[in-house]
N, C-alpha and C. Protein backbone atom coordinates (compact mmCIF):
# COMPACT_ATOMS: atom_id res chain seq x y z
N UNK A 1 8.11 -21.41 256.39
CA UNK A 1 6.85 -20.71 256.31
C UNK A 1 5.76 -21.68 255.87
N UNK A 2 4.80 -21.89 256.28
CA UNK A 2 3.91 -22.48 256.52
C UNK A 2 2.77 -22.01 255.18
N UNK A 3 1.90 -22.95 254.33
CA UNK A 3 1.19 -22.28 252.97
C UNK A 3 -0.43 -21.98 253.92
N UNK A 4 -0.74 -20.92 253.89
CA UNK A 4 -1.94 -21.49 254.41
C UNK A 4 -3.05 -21.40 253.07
N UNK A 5 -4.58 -22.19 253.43
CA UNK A 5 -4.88 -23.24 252.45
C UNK A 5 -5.90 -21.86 251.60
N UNK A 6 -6.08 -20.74 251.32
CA UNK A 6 -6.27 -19.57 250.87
C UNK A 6 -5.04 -19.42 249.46
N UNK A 7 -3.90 -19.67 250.08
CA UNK A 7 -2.80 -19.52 248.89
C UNK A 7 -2.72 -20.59 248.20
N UNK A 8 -3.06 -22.02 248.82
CA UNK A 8 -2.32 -23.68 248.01
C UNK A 8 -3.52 -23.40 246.93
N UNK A 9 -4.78 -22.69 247.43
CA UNK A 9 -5.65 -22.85 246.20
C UNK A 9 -6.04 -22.36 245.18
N UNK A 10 -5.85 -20.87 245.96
CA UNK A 10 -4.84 -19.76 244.12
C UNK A 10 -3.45 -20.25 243.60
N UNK A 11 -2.56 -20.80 244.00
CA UNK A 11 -1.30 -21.89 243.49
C UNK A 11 -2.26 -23.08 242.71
N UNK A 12 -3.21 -23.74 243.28
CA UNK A 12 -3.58 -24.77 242.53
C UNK A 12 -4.65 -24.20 241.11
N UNK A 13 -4.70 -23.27 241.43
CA UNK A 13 -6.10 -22.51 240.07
C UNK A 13 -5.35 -22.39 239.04
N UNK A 14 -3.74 -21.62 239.63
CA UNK A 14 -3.13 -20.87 238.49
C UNK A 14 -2.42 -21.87 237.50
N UNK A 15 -1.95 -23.33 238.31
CA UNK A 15 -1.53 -24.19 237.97
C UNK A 15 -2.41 -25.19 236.80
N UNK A 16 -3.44 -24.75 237.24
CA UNK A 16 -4.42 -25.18 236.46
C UNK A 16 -5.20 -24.87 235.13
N UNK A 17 -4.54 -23.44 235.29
CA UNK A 17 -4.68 -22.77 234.05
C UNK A 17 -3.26 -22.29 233.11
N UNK A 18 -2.29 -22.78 233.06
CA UNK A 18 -0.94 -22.60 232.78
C UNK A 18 -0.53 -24.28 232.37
N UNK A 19 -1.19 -24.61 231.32
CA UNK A 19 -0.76 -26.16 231.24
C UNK A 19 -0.60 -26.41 230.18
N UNK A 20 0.05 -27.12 229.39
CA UNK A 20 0.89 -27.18 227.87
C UNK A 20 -0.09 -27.37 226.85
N UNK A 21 -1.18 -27.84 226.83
CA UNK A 21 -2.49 -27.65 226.08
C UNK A 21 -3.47 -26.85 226.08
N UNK A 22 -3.97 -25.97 225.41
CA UNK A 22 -5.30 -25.23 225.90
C UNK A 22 -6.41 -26.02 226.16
N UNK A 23 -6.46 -27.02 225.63
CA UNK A 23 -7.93 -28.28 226.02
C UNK A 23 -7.50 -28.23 227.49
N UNK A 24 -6.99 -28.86 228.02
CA UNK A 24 -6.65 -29.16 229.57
C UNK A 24 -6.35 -27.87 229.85
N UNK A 25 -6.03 -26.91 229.96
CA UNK A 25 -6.22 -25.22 230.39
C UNK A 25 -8.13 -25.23 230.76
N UNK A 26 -8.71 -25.66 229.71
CA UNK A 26 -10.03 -25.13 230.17
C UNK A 26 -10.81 -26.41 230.45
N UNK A 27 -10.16 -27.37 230.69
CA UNK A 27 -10.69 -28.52 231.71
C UNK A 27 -10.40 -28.07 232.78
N UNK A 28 -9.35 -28.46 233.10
CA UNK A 28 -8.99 -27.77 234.37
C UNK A 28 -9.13 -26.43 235.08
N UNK A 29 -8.78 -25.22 234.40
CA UNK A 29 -9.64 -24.27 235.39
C UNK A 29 -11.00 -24.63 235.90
N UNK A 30 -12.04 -24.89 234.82
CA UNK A 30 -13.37 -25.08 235.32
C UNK A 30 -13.66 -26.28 236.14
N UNK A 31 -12.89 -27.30 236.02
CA UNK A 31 -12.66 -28.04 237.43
C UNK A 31 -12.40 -27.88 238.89
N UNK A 32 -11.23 -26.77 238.55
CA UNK A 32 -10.59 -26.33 239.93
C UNK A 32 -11.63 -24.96 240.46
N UNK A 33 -12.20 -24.04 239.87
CA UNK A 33 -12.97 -23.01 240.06
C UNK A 33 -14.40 -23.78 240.62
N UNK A 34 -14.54 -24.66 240.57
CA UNK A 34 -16.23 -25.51 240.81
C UNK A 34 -15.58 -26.21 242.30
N UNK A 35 -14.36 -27.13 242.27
CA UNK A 35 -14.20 -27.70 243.02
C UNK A 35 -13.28 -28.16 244.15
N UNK A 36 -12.13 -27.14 243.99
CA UNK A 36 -10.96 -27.08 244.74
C UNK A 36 -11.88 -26.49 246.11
N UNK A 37 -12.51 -25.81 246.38
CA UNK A 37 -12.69 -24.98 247.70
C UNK A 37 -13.33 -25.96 249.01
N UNK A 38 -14.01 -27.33 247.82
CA UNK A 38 -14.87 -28.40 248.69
C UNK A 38 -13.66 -29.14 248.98
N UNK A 39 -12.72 -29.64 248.37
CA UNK A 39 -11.74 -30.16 248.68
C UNK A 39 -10.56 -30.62 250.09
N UNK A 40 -11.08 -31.66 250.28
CA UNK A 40 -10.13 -32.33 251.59
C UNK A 40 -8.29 -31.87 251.18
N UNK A 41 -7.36 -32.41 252.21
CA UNK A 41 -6.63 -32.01 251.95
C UNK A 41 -5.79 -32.81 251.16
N UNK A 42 -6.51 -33.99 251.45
CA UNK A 42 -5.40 -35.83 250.75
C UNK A 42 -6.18 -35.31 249.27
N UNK A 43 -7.57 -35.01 249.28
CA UNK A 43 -7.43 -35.20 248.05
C UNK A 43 -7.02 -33.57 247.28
N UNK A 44 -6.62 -32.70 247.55
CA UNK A 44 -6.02 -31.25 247.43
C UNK A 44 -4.34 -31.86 246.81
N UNK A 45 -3.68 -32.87 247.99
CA UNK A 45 -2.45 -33.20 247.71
C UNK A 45 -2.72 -34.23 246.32
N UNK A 46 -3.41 -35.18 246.30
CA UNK A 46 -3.47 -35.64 244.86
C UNK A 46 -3.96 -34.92 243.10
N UNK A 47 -4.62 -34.31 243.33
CA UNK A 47 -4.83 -32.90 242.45
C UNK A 47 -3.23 -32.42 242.07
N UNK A 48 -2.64 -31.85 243.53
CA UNK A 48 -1.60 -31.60 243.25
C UNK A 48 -0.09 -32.25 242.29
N UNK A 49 -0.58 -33.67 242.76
CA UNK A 49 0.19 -34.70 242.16
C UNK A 49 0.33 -34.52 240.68
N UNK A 50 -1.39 -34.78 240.23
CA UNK A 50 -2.05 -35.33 238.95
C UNK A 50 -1.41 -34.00 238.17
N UNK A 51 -1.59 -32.47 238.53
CA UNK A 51 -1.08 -31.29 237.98
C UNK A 51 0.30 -31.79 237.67
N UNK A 52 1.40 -32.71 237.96
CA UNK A 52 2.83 -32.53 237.57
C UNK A 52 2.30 -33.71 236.52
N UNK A 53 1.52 -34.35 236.00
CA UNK A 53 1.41 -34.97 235.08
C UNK A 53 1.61 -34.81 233.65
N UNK A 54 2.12 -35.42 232.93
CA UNK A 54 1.81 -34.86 231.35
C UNK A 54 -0.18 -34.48 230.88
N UNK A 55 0.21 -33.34 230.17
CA UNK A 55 -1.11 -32.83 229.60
C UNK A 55 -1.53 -34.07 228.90
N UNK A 56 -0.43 -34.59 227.81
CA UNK A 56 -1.36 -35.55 226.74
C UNK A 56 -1.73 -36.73 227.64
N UNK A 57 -1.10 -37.16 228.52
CA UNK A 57 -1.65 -38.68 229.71
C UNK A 57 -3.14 -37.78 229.98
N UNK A 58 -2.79 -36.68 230.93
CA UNK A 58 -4.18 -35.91 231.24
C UNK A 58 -5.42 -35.83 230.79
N UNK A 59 -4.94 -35.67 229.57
CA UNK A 59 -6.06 -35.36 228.23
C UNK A 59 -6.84 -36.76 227.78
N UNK A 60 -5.52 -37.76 227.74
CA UNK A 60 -6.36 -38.70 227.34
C UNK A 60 -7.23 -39.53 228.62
N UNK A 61 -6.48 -39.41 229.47
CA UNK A 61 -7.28 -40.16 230.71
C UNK A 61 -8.91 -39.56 231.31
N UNK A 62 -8.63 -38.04 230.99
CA UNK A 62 -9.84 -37.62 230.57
C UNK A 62 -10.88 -37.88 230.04
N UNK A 63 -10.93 -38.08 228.95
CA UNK A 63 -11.68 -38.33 227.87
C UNK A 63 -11.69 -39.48 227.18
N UNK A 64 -11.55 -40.68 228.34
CA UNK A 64 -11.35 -42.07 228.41
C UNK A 64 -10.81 -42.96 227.46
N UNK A 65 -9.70 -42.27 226.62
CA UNK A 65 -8.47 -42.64 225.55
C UNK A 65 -8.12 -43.93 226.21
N UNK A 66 -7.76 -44.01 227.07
CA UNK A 66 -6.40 -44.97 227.92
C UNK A 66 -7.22 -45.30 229.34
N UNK A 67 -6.35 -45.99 229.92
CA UNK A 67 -7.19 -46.70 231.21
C UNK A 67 -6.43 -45.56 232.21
N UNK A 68 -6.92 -45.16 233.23
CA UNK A 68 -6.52 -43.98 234.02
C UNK A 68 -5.63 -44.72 235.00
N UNK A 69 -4.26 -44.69 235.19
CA UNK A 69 -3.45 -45.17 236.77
C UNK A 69 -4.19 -44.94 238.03
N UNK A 70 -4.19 -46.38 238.90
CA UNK A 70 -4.76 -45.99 239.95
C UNK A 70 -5.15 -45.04 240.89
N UNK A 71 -3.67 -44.31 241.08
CA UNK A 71 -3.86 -43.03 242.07
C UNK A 71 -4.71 -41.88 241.81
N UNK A 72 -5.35 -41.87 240.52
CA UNK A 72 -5.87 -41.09 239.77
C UNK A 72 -7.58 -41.71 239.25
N UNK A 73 -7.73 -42.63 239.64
CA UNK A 73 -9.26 -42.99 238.93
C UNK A 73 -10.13 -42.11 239.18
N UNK A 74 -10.45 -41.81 240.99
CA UNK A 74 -11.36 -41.31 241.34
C UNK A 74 -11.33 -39.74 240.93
N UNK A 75 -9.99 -39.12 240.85
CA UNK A 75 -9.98 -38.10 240.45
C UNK A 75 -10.36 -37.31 239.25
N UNK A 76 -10.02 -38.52 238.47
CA UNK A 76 -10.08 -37.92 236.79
C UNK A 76 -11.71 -38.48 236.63
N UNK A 77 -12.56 -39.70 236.83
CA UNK A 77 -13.79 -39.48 237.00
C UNK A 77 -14.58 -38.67 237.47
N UNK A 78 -14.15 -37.62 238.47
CA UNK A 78 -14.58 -36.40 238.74
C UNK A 78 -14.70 -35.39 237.96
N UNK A 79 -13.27 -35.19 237.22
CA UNK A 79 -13.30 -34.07 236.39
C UNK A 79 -13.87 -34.56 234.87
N UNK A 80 -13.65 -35.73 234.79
CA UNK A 80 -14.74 -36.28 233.37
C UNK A 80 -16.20 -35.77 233.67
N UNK A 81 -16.64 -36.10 234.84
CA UNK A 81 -17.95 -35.74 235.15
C UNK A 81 -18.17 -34.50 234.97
N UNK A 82 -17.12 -33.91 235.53
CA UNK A 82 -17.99 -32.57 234.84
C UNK A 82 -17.65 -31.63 234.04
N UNK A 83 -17.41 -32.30 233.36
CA UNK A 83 -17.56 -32.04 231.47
C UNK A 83 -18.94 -32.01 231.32
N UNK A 84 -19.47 -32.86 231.53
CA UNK A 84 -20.57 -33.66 230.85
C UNK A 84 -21.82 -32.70 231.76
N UNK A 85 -21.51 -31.45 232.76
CA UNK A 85 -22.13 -30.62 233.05
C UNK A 85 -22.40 -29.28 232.22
């Protein structure tokens, strides 16, 4: 059965709000509620990735603790950004 992209993005919201920290609970929803819907699909599948991540890597790569892993720069500079909205 085939996901079509209506469901990957209520799967990616809920995922986004179900995460071992409440800080990253409300990073992330308000990330994914602003910006999942503009979302390509490569970068939909990396989102997806970054979600199996640890919260505390998350958290800190966030909020520029630690240097962010490549596959992830552009992403997590996104959602840093908009914090700062």
């Amino acid at each position: 059965m085939i996901e079509t992209h209506q469901h990957r993005l209520k799967k990616l919201k809920m995922r986004s709000m179900r995460r071992g920290i409440k800080e990253m609970d409300m990073i992330l929803i308000a990330f994914s509620e602003a910006n999942l819907a503009d979302m390509d699909a490569d970068t939909l599948d990396q989102y997806e990735a970054l979600l199996h991540e640890n919260d505390q890597d998350l958290y800190q790569w966030v909020t520029g603790q630690v240097p962010v892993p490549d596959p992830y720069g552009d992403l997590i500079a996104n959602i840093s950004q908009s914090l700062q909205k």
